[in-house]
N, C-alpha and C. Protein backbone atom coordinates (compact mmCIF):
# COMPACT_ATOMS: atom_id res chain seq x y z
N UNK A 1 -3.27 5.13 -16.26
CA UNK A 1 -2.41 4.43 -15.33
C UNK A 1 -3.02 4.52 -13.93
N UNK A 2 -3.50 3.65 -12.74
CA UNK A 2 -3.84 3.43 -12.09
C UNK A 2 -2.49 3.66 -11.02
N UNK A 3 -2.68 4.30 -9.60
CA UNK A 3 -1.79 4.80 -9.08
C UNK A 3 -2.17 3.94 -7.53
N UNK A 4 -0.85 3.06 -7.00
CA UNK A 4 -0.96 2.55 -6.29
C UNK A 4 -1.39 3.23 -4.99
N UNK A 5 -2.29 3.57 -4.36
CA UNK A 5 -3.03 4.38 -3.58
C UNK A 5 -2.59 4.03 -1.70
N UNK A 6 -3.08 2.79 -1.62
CA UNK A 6 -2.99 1.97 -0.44
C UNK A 6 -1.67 2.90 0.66
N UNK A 7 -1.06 3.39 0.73
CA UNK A 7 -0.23 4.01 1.46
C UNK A 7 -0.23 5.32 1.49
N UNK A 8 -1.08 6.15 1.01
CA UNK A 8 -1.23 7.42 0.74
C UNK A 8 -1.83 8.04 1.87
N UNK A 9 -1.83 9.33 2.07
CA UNK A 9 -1.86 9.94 3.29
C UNK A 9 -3.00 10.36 2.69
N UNK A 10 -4.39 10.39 3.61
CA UNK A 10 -5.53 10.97 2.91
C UNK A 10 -5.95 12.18 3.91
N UNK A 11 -6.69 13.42 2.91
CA UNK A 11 -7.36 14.23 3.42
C UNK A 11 -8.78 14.58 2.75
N UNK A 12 -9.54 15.62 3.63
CA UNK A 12 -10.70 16.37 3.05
C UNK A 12 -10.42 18.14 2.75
N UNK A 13 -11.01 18.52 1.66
CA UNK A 13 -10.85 20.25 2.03
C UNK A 13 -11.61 20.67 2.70
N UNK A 14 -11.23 21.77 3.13
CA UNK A 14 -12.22 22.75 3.87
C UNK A 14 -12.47 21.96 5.62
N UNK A 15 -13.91 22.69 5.76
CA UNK A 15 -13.85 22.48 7.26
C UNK A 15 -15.59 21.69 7.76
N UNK A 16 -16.42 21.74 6.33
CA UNK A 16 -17.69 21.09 6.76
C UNK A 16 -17.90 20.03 5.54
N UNK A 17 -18.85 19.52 5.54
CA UNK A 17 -18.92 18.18 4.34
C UNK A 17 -19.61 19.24 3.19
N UNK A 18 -20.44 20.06 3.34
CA UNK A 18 -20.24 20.76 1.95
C UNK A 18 -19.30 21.32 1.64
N UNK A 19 -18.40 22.19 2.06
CA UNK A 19 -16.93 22.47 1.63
C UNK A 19 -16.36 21.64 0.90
N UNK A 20 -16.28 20.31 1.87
CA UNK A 20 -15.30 19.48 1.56
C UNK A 20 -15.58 19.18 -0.24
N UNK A 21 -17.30 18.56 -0.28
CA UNK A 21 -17.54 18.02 -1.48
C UNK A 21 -17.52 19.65 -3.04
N UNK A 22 -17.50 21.02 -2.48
CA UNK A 22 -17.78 22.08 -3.36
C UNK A 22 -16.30 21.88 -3.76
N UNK A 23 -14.91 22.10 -3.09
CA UNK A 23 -13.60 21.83 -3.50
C UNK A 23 -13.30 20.90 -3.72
N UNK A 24 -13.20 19.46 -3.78
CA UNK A 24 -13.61 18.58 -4.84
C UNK A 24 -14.18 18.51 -5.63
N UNK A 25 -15.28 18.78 -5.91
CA UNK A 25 -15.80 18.92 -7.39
C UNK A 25 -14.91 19.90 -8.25
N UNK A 26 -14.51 20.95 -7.65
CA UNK A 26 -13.55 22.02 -8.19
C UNK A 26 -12.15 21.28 -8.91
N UNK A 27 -11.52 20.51 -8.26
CA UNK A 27 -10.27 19.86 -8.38
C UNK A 27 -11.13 18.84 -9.44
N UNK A 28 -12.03 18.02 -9.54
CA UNK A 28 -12.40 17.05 -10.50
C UNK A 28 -12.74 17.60 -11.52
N UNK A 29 -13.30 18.91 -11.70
CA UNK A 29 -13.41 19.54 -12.49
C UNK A 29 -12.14 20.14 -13.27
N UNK A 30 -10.85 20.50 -12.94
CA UNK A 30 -9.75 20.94 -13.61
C UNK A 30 -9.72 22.36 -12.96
N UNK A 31 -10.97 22.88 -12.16
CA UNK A 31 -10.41 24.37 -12.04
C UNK A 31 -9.93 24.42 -10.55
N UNK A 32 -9.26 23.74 -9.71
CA UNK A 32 -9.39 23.76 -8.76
C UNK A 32 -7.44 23.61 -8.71
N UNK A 33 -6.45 24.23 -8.53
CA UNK A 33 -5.30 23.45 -8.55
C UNK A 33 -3.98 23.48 -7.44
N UNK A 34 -4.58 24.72 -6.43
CA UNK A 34 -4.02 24.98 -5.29
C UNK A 34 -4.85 25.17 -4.20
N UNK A 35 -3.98 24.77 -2.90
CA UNK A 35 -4.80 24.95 -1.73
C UNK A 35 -3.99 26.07 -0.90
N UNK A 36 -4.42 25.84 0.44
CA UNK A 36 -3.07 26.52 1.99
C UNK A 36 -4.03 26.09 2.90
N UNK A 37 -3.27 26.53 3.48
CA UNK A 37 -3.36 26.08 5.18
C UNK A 37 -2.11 26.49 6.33
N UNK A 38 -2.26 27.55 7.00
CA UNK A 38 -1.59 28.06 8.04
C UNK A 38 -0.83 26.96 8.58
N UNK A 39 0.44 27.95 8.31
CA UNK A 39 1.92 27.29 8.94
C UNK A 39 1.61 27.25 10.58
N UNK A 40 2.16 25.80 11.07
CA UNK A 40 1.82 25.80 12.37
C UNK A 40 0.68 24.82 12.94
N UNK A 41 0.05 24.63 11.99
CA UNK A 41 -1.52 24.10 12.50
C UNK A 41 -1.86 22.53 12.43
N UNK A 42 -0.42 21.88 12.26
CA UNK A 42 -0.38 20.69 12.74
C UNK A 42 -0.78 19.44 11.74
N UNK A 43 -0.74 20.52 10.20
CA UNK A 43 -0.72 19.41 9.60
C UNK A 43 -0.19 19.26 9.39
N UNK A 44 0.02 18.15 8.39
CA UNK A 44 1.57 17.40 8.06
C UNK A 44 2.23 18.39 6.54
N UNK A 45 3.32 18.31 6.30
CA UNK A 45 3.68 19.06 5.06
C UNK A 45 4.26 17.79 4.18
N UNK A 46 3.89 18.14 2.88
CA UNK A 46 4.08 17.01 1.86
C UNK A 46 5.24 17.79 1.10
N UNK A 47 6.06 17.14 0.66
CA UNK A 47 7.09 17.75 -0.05
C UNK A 47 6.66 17.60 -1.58
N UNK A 48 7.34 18.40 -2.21
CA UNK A 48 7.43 18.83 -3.99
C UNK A 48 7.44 16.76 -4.29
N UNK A 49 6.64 16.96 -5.14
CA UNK A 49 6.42 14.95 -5.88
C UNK A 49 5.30 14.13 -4.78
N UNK A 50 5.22 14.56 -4.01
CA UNK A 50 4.41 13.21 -3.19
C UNK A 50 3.15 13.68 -3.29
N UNK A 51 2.63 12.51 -3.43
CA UNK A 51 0.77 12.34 -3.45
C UNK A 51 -0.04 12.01 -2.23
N UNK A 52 -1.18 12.39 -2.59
CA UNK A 52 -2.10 12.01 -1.63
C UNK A 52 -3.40 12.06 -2.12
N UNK A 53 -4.30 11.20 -1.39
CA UNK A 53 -5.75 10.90 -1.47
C UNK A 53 -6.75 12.05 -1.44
N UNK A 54 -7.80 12.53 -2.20
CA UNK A 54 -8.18 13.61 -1.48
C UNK A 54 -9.93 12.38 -1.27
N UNK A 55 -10.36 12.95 -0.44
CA UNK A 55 -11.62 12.23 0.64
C UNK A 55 -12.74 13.30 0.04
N UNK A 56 -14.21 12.59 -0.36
CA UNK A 56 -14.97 13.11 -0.54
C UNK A 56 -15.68 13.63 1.25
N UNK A 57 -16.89 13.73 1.31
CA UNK A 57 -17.31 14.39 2.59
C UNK A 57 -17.84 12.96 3.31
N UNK A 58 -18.00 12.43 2.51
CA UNK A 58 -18.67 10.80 2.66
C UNK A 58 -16.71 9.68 3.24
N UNK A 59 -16.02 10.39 3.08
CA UNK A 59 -14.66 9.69 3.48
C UNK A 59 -14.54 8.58 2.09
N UNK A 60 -15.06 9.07 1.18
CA UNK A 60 -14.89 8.01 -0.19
C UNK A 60 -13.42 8.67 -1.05
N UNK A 61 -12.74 7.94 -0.78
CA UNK A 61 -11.20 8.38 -1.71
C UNK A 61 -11.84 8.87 -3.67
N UNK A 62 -11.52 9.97 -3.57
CA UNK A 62 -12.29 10.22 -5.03
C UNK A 62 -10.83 11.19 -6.23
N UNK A 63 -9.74 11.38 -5.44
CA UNK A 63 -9.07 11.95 -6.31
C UNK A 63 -7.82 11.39 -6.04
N UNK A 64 -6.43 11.33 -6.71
CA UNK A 64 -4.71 10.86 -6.20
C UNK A 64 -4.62 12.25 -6.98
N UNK A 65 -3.78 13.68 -5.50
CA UNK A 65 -3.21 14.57 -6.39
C UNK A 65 -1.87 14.71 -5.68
N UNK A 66 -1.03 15.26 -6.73
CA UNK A 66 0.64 15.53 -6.18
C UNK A 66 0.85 16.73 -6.39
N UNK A 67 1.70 17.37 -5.28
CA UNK A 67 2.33 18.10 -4.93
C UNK A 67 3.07 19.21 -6.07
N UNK A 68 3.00 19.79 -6.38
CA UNK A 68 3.69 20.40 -7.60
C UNK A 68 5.17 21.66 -7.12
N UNK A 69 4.02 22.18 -6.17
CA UNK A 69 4.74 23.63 -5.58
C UNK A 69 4.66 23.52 -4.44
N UNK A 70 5.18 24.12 -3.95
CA UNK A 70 4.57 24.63 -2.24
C UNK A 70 5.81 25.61 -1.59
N UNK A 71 5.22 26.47 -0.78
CA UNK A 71 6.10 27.79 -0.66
C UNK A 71 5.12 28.35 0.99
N UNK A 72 6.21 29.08 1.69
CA UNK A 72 5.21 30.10 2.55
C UNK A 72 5.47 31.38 2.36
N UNK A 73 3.90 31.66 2.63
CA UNK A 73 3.83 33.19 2.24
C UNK A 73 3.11 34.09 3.23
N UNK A 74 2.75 35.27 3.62
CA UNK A 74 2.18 35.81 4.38
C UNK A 74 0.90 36.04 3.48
N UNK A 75 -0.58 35.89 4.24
CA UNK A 75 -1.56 35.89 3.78
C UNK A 75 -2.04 37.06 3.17
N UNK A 76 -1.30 38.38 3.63
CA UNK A 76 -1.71 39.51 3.00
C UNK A 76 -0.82 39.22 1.60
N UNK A 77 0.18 38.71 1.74
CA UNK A 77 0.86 38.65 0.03
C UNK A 77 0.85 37.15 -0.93
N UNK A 78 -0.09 37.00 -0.73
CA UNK A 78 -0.72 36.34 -1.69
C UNK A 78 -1.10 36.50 -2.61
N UNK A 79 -0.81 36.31 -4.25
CA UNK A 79 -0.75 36.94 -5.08
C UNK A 79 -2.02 36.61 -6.37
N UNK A 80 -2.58 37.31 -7.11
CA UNK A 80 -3.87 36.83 -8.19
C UNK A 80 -3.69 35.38 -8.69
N UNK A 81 -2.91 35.33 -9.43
CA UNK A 81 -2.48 34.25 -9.86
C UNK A 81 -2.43 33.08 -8.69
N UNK A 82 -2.57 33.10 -7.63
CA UNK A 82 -2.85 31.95 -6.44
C UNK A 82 -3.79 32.12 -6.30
N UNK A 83 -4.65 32.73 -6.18
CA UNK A 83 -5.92 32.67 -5.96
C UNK A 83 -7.13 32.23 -6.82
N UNK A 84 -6.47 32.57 -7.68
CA UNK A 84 -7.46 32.11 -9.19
C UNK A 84 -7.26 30.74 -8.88
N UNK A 85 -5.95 30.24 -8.87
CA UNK A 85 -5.36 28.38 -8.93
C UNK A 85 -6.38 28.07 -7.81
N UNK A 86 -7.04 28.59 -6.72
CA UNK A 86 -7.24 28.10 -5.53
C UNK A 86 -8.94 27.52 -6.18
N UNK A 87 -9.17 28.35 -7.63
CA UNK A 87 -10.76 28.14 -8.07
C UNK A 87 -12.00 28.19 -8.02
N UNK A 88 -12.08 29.16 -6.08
CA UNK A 88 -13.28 29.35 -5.84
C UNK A 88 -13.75 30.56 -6.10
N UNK A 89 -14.95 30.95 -6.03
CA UNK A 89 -16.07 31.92 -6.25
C UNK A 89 -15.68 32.34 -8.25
N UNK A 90 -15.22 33.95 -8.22
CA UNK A 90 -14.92 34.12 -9.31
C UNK A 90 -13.67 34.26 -9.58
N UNK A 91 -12.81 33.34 -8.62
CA UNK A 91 -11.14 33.60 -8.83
C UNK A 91 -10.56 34.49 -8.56
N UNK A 92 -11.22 35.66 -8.13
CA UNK A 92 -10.17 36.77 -7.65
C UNK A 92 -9.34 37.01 -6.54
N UNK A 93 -8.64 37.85 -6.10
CA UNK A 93 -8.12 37.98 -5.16
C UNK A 93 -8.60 38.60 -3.84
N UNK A 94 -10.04 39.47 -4.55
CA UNK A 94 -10.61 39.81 -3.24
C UNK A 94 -11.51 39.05 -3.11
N UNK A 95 -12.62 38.14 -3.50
CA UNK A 95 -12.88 37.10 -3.10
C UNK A 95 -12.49 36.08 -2.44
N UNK A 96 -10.90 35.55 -2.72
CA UNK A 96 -10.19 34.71 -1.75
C UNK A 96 -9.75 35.60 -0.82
N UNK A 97 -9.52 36.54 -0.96
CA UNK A 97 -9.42 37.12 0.80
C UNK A 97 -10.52 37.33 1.37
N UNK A 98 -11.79 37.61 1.14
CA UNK A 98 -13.14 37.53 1.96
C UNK A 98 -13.10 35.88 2.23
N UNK A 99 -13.44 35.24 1.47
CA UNK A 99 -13.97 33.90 1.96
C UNK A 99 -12.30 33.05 2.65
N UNK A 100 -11.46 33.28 2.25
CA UNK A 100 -10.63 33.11 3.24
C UNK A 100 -9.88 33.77 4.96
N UNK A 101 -10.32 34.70 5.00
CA UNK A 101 -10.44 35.06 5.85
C UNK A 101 -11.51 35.09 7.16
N UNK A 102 -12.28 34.15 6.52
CA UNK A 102 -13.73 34.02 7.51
C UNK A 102 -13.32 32.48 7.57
N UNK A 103 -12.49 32.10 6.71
CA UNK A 103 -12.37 30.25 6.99
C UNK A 103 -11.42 30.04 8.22
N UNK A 104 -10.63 31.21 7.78
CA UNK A 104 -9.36 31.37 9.31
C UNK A 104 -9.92 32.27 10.56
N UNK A 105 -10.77 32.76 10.45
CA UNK A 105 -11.49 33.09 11.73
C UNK A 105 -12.60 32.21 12.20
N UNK A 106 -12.86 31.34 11.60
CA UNK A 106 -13.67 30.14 12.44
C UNK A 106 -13.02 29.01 12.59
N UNK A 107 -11.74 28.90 12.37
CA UNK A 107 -10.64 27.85 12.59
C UNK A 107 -9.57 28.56 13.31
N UNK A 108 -9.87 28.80 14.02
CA UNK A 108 -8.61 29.13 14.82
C UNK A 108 -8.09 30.73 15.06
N UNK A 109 -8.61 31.29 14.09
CA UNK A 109 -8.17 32.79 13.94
C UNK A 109 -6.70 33.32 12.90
N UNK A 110 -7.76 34.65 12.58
CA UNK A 110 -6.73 35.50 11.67
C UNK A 110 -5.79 36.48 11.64
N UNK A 111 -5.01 36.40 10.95
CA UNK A 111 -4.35 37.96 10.99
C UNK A 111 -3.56 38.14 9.58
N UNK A 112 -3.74 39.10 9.35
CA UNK A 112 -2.92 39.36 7.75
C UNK A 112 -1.67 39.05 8.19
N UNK A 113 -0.82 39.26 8.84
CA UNK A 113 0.93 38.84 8.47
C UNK A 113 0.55 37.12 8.83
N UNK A 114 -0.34 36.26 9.20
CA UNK A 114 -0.29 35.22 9.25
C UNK A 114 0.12 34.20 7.95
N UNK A 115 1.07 33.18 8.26
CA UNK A 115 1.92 32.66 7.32
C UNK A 115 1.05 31.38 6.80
N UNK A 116 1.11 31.23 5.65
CA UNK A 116 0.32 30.12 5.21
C UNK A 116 1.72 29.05 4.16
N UNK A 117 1.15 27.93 3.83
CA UNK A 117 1.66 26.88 3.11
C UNK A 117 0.68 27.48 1.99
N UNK A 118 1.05 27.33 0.92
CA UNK A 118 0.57 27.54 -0.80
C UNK A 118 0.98 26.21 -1.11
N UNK A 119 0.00 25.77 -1.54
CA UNK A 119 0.48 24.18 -2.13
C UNK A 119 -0.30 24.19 -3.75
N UNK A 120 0.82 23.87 -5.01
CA UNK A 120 -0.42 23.83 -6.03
C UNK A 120 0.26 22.37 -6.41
N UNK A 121 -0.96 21.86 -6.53
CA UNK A 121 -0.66 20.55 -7.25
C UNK A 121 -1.53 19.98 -8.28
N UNK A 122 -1.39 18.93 -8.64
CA UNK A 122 -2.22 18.09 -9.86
C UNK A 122 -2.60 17.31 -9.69
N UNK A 123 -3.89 16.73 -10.61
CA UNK A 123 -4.72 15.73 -10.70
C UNK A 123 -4.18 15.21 -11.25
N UNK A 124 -3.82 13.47 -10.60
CA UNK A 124 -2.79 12.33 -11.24
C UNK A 124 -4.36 11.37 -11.64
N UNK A 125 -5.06 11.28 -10.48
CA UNK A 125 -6.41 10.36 -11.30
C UNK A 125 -7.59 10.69 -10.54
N UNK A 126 -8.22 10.50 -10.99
CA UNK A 126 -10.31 10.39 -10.29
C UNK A 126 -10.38 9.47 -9.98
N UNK A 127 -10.83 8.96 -8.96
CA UNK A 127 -11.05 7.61 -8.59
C UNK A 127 -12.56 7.43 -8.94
N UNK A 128 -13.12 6.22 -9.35
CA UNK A 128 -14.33 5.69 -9.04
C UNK A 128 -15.02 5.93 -7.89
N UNK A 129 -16.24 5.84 -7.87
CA UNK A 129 -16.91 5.79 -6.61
C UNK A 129 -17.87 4.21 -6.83
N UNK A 130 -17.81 3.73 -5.48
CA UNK A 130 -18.88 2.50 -5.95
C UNK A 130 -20.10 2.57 -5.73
């Protein structure tokens, strides 16, 4: 089923064009199924059901994913099971706190009681590339 796209709010992950394209491939791949992003920081919040575009590094629309969960949590309590969903390195929890914690200290800055959005959602389709 082809998902009417044209009105969808689009983004990229991460913070450089390899990021962007390593967590996409992750999500196109199936192992990729949650993100966050610090409460406060001006992005927009999508509620439980709504979709959006995710943007390769090239700004090429390459995925439609929706919203499944989403919750805030303090970054020190963030739990295995989110982190694994998040799909990078070897899924653990101290891995996503090393490499997340260096993503929030070159964006703006960290602190463990800092509150994040947990968003897990799903792959509704892959888009083509032309």
């Amino acid at each position: 089923m082809t998902v009417d796209r044209d009105d969808l709010p689009r983004f990229r992950f991460g913070d450089s064009d390899a990021l962007a394209d390593e967590l996409l491939a992750l999500v196109l791949a199936g192992t990729k199924t949650a993100t966050c992003w610090p409460v406060g920081d001006g992005q927009s919040v999508p509620a439980v059901g709504s979709r959006a575009v995710a943007l390769d590094s090239r700004d090429r629309a390459r995925a439609v994913l929706e919203t499944v969960a989403l919750e805030q949590r303090a970054f020190e309590d963030v739990e295995p099971d989110f982190a694994s969903a998040e799909g990078e390195g070897d899924r653990s929890l101290g891995y996503w706190r090393h490499e997340h914690r260096r993503y929030f200290e070159r964006n703006g800055g960290f602190q463990p009681d800092m509150m994040l959005w947990c968003e897990r959602f799903r792959l509704v389709e892959v888009l083509p590339t032309d």
